[in-house]
N, C-alpha and C. Protein backbone atom coordinates (compact mmCIF):
# COMPACT_ATOMS: atom_id res chain seq x y z
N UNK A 1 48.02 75.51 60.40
CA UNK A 1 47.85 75.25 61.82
C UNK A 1 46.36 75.25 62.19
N UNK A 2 45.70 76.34 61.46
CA UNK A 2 44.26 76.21 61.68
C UNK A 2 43.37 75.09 61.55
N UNK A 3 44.04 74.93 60.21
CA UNK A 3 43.25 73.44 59.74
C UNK A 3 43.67 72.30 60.83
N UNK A 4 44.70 72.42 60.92
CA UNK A 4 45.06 70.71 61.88
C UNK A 4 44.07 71.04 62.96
N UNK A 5 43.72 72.25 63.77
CA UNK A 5 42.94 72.33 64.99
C UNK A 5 41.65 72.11 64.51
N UNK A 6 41.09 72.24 63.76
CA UNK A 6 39.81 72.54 63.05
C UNK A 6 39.45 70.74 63.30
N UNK A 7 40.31 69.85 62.42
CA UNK A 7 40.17 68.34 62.20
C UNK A 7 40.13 68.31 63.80
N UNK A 8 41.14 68.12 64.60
CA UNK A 8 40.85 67.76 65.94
C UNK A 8 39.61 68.39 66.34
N UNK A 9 39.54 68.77 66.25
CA UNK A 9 37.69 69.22 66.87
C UNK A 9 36.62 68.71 66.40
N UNK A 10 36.91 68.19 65.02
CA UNK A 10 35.52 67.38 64.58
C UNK A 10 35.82 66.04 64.76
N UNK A 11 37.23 65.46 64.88
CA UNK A 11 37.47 64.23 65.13
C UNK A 11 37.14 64.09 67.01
N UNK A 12 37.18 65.46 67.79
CA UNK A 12 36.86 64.91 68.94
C UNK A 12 35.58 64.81 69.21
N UNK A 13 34.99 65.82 68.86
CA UNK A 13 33.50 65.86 68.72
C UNK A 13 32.89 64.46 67.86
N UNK A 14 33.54 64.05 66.98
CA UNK A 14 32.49 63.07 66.47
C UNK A 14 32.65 61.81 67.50
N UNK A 15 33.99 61.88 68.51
CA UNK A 15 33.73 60.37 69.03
C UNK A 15 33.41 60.38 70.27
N UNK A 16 33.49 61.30 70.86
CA UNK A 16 32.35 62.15 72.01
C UNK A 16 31.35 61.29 71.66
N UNK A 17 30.93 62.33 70.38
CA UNK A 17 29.15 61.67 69.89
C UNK A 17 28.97 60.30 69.91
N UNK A 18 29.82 59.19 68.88
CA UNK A 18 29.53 57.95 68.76
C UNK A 18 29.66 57.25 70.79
N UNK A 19 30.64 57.69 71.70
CA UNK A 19 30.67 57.63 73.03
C UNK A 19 29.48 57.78 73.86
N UNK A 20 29.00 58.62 73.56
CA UNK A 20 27.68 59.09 74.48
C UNK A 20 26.83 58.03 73.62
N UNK A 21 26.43 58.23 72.83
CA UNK A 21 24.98 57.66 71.98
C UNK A 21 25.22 56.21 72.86
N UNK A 22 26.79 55.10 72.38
CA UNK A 22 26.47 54.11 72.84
C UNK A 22 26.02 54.12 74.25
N UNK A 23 27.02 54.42 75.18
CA UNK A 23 26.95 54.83 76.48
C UNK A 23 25.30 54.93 77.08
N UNK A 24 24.47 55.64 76.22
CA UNK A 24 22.90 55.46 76.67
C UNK A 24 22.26 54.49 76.27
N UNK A 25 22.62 54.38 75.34
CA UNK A 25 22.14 52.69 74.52
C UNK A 25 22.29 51.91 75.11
N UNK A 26 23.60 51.51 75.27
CA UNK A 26 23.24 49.91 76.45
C UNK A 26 23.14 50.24 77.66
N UNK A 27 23.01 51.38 78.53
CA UNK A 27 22.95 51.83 79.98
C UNK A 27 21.19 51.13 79.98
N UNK A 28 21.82 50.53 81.47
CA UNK A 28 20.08 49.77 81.47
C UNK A 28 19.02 50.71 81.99
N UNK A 29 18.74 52.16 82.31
CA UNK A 29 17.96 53.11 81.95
C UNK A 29 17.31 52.68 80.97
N UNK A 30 17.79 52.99 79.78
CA UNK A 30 17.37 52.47 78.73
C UNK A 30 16.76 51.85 78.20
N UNK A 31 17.30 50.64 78.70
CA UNK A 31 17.13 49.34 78.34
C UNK A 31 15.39 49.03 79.18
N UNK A 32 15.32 49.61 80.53
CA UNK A 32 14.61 49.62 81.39
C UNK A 32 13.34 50.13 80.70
N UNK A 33 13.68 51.94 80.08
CA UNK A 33 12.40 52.20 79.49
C UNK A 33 12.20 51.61 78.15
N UNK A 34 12.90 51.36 77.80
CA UNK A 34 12.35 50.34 76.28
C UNK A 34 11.52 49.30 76.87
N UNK A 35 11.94 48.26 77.73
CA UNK A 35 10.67 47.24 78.00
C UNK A 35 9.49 47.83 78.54
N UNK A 36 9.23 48.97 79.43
CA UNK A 36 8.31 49.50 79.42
C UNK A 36 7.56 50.09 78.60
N UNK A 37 8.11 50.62 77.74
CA UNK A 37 7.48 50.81 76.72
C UNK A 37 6.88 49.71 75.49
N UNK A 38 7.37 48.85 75.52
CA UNK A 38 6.82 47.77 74.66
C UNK A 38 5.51 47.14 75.62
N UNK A 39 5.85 47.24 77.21
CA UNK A 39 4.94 46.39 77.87
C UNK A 39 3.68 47.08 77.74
N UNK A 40 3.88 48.76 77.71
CA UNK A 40 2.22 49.62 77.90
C UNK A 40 1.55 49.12 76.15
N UNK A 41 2.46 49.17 75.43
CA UNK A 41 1.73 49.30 74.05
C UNK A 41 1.30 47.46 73.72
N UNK A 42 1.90 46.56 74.45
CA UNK A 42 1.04 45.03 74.59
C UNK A 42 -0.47 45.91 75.39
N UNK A 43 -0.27 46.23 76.60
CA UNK A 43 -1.58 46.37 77.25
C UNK A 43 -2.47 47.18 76.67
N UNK A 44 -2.04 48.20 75.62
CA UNK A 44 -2.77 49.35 75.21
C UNK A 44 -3.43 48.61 74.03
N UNK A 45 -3.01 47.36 73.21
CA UNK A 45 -3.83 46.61 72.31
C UNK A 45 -4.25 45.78 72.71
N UNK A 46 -4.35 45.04 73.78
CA UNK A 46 -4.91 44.30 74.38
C UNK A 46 -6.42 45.18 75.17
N UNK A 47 -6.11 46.05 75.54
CA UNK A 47 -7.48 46.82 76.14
C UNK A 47 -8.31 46.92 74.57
N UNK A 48 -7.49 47.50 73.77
CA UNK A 48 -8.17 48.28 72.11
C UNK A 48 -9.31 46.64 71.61
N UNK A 49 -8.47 45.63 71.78
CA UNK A 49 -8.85 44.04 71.02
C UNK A 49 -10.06 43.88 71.90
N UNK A 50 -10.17 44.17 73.40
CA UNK A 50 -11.70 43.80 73.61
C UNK A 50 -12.87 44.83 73.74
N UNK A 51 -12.58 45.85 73.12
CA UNK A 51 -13.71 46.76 72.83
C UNK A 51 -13.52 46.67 71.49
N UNK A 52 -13.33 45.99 70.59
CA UNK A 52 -13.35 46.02 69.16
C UNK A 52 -14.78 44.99 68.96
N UNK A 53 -15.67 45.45 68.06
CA UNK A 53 -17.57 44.72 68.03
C UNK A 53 -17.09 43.58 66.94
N UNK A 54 -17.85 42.75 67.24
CA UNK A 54 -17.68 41.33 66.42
C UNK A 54 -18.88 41.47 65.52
N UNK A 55 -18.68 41.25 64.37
CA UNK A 55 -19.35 41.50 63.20
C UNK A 55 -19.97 39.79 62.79
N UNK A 56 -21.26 39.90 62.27
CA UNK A 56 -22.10 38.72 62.00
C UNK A 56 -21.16 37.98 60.10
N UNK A 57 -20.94 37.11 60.17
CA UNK A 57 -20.63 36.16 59.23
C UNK A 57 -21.58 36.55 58.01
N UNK A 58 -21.59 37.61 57.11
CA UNK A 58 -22.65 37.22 56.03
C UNK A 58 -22.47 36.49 54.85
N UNK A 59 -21.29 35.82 54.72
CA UNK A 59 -20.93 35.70 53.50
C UNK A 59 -21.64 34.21 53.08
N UNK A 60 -21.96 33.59 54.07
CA UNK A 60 -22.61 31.54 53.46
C UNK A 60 -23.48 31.98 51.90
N UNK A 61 -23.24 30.96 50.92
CA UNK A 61 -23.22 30.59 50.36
C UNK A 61 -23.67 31.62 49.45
N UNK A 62 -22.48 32.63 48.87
CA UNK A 62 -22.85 33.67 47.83
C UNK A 62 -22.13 33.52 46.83
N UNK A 63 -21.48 32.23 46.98
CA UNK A 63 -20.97 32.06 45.67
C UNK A 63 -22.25 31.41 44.45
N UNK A 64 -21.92 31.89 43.23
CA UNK A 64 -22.78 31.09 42.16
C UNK A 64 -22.00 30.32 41.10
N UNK A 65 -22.15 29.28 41.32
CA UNK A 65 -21.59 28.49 40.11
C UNK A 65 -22.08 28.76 38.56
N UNK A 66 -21.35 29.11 37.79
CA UNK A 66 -22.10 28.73 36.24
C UNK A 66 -21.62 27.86 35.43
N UNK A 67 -22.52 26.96 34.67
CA UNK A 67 -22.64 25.90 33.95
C UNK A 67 -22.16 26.15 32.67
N UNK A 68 -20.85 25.30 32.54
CA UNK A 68 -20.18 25.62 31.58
C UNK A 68 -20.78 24.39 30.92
N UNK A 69 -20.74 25.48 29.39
CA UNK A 69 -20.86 24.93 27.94
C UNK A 69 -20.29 24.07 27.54
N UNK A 70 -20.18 23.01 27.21
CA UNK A 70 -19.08 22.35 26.10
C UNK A 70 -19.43 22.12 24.81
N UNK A 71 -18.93 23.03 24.43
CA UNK A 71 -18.89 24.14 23.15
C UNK A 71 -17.31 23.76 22.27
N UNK A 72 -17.50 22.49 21.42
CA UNK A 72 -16.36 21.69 20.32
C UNK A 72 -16.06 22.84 19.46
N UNK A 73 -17.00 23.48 18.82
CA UNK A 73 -16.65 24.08 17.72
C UNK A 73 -16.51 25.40 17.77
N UNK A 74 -15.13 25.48 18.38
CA UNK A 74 -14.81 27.38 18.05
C UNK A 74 -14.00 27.21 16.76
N UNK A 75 -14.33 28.80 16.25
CA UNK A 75 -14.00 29.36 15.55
C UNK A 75 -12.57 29.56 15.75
N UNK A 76 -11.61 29.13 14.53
CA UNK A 76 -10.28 29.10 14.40
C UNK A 76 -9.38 30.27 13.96
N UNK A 77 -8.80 31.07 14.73
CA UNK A 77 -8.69 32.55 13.76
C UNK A 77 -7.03 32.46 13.71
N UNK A 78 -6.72 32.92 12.33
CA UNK A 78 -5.83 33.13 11.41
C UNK A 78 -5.45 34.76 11.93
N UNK A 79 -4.02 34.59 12.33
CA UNK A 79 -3.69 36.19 12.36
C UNK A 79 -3.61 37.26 11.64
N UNK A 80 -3.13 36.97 10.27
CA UNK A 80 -2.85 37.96 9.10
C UNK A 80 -4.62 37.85 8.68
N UNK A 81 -5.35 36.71 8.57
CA UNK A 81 -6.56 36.67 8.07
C UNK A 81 -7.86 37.84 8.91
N UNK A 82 -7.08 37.64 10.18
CA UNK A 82 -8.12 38.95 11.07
C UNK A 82 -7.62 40.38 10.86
N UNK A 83 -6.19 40.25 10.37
CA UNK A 83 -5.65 41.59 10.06
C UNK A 83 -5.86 42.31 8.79
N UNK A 84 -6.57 41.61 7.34
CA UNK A 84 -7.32 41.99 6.63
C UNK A 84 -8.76 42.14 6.58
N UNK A 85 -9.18 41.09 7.96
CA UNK A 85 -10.62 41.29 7.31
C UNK A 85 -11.31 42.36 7.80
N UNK A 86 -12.93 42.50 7.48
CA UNK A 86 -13.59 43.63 7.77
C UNK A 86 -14.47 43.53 8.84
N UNK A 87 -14.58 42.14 9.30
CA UNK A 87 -15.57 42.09 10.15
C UNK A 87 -15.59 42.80 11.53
């Protein structure tokens, strides 16, 4: 008998819970402070973006090209032949 009361109590309690949670969730309270809250944190990066300092471009022309070789004759290497030798 205990046990059957025990289950009803967590079965009422849990749908209480899932009841309420939705119940605030879509209640437009809610709904109300959620867009407010998204709207301060647009304005709060929007204030942050124009006190942020604009930095000078240094990067023109730091690239260096190098002049490749054309270089026919490499050396052909043999696998077992590098795996004996001593060089």
């Amino acid at each position: 008998m205990f046990k059957e009361i025990k289950y009803l109590i967590f079965l009422i309690t849990t749908c209480l819970f899932l009841f309420l949670t939705g119940k605030y969730y879509f209640s437009d309270i809610n709904k109300k402070n959620s867009y407010k809250a998204l709207n301060n944190n647009e304005k709060k990066i929007q204030k942050y973006s124009e006190k942020l300092p604009i930095l000078d471009d240094d990067t023109q022309n730091i690239i260096e090209y190098a002049e490749q070789t054309v270089n026919k004759k490499k050396k052909k290497y043999n696998f077992w032949k590098l795996l004996g030798s001593d060089e």
